[in-house]
Protein backbone atom coordinates (compact mmCIF):
# COMPACT_ATOMS: atom_id res chain seq x y z
CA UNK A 1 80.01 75.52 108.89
CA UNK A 2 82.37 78.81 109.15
CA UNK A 3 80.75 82.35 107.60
CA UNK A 4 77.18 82.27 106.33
CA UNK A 5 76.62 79.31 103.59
CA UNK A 6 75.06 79.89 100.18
CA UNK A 7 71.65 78.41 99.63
CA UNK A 8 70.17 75.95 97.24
CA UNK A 9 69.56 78.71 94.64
CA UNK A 10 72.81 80.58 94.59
CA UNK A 11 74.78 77.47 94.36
CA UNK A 12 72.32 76.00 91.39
CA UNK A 13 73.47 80.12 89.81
CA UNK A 14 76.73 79.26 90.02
CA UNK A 15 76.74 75.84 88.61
CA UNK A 16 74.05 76.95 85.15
CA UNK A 17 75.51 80.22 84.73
CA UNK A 18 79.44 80.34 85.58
CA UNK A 19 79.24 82.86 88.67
CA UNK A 20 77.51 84.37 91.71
CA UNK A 21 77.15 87.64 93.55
CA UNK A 22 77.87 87.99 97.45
CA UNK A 23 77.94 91.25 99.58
CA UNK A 24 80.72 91.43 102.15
CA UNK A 25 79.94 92.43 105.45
CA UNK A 26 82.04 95.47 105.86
CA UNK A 27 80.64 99.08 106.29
CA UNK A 28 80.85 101.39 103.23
CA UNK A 29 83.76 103.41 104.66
CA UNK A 30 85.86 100.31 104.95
CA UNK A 31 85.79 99.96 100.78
CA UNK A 32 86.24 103.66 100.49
CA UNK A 33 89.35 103.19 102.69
CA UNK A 34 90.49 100.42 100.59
CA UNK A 35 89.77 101.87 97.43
CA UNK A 36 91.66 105.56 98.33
CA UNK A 37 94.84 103.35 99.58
CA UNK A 38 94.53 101.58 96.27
CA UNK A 39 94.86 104.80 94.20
CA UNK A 40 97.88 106.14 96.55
CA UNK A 41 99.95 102.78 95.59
CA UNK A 42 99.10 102.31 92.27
CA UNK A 43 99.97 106.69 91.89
CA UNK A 44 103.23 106.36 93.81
CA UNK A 45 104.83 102.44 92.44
CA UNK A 46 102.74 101.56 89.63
CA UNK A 47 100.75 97.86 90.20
CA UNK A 48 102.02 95.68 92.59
CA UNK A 49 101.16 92.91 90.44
CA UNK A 50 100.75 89.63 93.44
CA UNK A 51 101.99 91.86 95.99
CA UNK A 52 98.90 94.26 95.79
CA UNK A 53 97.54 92.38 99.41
CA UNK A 54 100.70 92.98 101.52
CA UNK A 55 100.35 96.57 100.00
CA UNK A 56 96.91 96.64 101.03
CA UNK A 57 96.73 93.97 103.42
CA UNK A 58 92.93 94.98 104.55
CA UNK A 59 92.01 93.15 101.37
CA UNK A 60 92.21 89.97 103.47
CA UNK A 61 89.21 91.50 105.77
CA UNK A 62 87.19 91.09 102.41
CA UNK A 63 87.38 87.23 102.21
CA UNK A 64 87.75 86.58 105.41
CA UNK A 65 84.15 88.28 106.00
CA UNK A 66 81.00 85.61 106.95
CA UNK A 67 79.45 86.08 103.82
CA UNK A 68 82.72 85.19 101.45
CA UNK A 69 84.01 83.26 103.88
CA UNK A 70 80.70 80.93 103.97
CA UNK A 71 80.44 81.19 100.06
CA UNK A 72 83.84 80.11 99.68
CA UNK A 73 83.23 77.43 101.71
CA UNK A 74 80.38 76.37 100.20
CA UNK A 75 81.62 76.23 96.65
CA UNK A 76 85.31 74.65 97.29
CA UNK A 77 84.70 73.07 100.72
CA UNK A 78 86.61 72.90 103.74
CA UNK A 79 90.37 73.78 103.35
CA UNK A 80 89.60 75.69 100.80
CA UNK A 81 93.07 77.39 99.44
CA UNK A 82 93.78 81.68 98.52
CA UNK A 83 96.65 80.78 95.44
CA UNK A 84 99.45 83.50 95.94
CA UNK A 85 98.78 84.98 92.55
CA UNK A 86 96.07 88.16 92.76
CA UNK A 87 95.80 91.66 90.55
CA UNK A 88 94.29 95.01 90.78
CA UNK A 89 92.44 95.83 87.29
CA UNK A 90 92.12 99.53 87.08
CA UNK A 91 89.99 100.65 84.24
CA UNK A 92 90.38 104.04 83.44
CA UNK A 93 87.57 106.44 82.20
CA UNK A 94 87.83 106.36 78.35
CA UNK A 95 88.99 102.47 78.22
CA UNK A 96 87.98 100.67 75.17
CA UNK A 97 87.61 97.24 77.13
CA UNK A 98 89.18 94.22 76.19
CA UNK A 99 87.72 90.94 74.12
CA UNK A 100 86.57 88.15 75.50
CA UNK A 101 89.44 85.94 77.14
CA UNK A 102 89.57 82.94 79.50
CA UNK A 103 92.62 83.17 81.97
CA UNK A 104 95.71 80.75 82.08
CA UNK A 105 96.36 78.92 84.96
CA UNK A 106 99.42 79.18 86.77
CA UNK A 107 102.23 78.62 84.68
CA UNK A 108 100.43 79.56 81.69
CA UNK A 109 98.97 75.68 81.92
CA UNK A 110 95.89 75.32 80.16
CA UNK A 111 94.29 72.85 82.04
CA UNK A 112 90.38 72.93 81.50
CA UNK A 113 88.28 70.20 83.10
CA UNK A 114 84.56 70.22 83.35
CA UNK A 115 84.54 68.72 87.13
CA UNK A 116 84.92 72.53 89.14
CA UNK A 117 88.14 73.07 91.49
CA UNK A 118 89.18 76.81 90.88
CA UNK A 119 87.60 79.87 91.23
CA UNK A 120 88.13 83.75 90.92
CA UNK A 121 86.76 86.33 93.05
CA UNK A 122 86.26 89.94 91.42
CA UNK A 123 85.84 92.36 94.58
CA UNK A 124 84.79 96.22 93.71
CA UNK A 125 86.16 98.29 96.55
CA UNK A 126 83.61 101.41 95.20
CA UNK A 127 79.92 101.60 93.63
CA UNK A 128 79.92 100.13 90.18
CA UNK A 129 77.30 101.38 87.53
CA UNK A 130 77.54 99.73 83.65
CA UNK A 131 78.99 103.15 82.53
CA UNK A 132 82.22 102.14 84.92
CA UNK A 133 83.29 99.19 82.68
CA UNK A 134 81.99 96.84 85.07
CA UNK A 135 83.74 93.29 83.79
CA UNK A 136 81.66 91.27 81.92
CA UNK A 137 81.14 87.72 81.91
CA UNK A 138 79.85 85.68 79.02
CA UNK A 139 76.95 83.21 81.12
CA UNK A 140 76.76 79.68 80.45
CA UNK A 141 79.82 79.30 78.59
CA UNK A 142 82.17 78.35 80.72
CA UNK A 143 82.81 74.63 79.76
CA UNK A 144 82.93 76.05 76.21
CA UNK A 145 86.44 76.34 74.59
CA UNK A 146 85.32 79.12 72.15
CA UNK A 147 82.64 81.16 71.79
CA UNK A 148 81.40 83.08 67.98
CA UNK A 149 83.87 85.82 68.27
CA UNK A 150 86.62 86.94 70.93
CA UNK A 151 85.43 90.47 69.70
CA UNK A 152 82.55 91.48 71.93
CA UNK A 153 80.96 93.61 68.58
CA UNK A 154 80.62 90.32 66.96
CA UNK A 155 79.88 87.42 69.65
CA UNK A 156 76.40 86.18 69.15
CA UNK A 157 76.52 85.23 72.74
CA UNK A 158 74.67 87.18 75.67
CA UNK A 159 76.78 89.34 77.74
CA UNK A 160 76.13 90.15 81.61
CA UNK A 161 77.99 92.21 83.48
CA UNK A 162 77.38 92.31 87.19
CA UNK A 163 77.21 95.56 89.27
CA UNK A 164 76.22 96.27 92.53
CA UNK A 165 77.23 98.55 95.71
CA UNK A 166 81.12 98.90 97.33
CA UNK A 167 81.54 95.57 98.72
CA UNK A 168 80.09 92.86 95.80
CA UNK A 169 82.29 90.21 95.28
CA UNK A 170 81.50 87.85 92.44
CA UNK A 171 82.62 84.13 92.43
CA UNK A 172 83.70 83.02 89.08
CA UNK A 173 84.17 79.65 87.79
CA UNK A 174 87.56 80.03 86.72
CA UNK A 175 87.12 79.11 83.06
CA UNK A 176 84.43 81.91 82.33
CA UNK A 177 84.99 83.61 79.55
CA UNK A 178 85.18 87.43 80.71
CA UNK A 179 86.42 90.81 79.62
CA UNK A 180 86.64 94.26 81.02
CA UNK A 181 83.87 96.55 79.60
CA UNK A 182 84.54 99.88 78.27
CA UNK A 183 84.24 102.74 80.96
CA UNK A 184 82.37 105.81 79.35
CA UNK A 185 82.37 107.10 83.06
CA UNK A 186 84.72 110.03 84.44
CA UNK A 187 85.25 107.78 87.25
CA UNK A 188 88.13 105.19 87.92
CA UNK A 189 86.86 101.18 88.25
CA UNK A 190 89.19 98.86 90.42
CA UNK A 191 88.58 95.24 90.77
CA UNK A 192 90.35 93.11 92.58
CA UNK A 193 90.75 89.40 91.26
CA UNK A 194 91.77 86.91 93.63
CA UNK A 195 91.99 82.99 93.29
CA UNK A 196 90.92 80.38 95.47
CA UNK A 197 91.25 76.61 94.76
CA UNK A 198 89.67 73.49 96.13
CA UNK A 199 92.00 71.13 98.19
CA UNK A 200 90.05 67.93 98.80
CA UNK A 201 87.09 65.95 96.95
CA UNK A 202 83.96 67.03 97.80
CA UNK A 203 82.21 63.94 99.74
CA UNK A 204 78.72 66.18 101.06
CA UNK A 205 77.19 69.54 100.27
CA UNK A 206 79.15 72.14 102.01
CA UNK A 207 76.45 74.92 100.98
CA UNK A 208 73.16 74.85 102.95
CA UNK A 209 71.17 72.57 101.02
CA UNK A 210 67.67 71.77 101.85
CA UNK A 211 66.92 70.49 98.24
CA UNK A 212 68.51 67.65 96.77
CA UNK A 213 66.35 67.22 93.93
CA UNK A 214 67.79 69.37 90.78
CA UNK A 215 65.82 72.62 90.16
CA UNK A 216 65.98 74.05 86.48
CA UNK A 217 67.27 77.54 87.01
CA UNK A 218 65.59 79.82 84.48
CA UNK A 219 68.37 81.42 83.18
CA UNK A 220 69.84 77.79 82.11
CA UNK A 221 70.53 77.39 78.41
CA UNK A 222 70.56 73.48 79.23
CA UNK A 223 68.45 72.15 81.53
């Protein structure tokens, strides 16, 4: 099994709650390296839109790490693919933050389906606090089509929004509903979203399960 699998317990996270959190292996200067080369392209050409990873090609040292790498793995199985289209969110101190939004798949196809085959990963190149405008992700929700209100004063629903050291990567179910949060820091947030998609019908457990009796996960709404 390539890179370091998730266990029973992440994978059970990522199924009841729509994501979970991984750590990539690289040192701290690595993401400081990425995240000042990062500032110097978006300053000098504006965003590179899908070509922000030849621009900064050490991005691909991020998910090609043992602890992505195995997570990826685990979640899509082998063959797993990295779909050409990829961003850099920068959100700037004194951003309102956005509502809450699913994403369109390529082509602007709306093509929902409860059985799992896409995924995004949200990598922070720098520290992320809750004052950043970490992006927040609505748990639970994502085989829901619509939620109480897109506008995050009004939803009813419980927001999380995941932060953690230079380095955390979180794996998204691709139909999560999600925003970016406002940033009442002084301090710039990038995230990097990537996609990754599935290639071939799962036939085992790619993660490394040693339970194959269903545990109720506390968080979960529905167990």
């Amino acid at each position: 099994m390539p890179g370091t699998p998730l266990d029973d317990r992440a994978v059970r996270e990522f199924i009841t709650q729509g994501y979970t959190l991984v750590q990539a292996d690289q040192p701290a200067e690595f993401h400081r390296d990425v995240s000042e080369k990062l500032d110097a392209t978006l300053d000098a050409e504006g965003n590179p839109g899908n070509n922000i990873l030849p621009r900064v090609p050490e991005l691909s040292a991020i998910f090609d790490s043992p602890s992505v790498r195995g997570a990826l793995h685990s979640l899509l199985g082998p063959g797993y693919s990295m779909h050409p289209h990829r961003y850099c969110h920068l959100n700037r101190p004194g951003s309102p933050g956005q509502n809450w939004h699913k994403d369109d798949y390529v082509y602007d196809s709306n093509a929902r389906h409860h059985r799992f085959r896409w995924l995004m990963a949200f990598y922070y190149p720098q520290d992320v606090d809750p004052e950043m405008g970490p992006t927040g992700i609505v748990p639970a929700r994502q085989h829901h089509n619509c939620i109480s209100d897109p506008d995050p004063a009004k939803a009813s629903e419980l927001e999380q929004n995941p932060c953690g050291p230079a380095g955390t990567v979180a794996l998204v179910n691709f139909d999560v509903w999600h925003r970016a949060t406002a940033n009442t820091s002084n301090r710039k947030r990038h995230m990097l979203k990537f996609q990754f998609l599935r290639m071939q019908e799962p036939i085992e457990a790619n993660w490394l399960c040693t339970d194959e009796d269903w545990r109720q996960v506390a968080e979960d709404a529905h167990p």
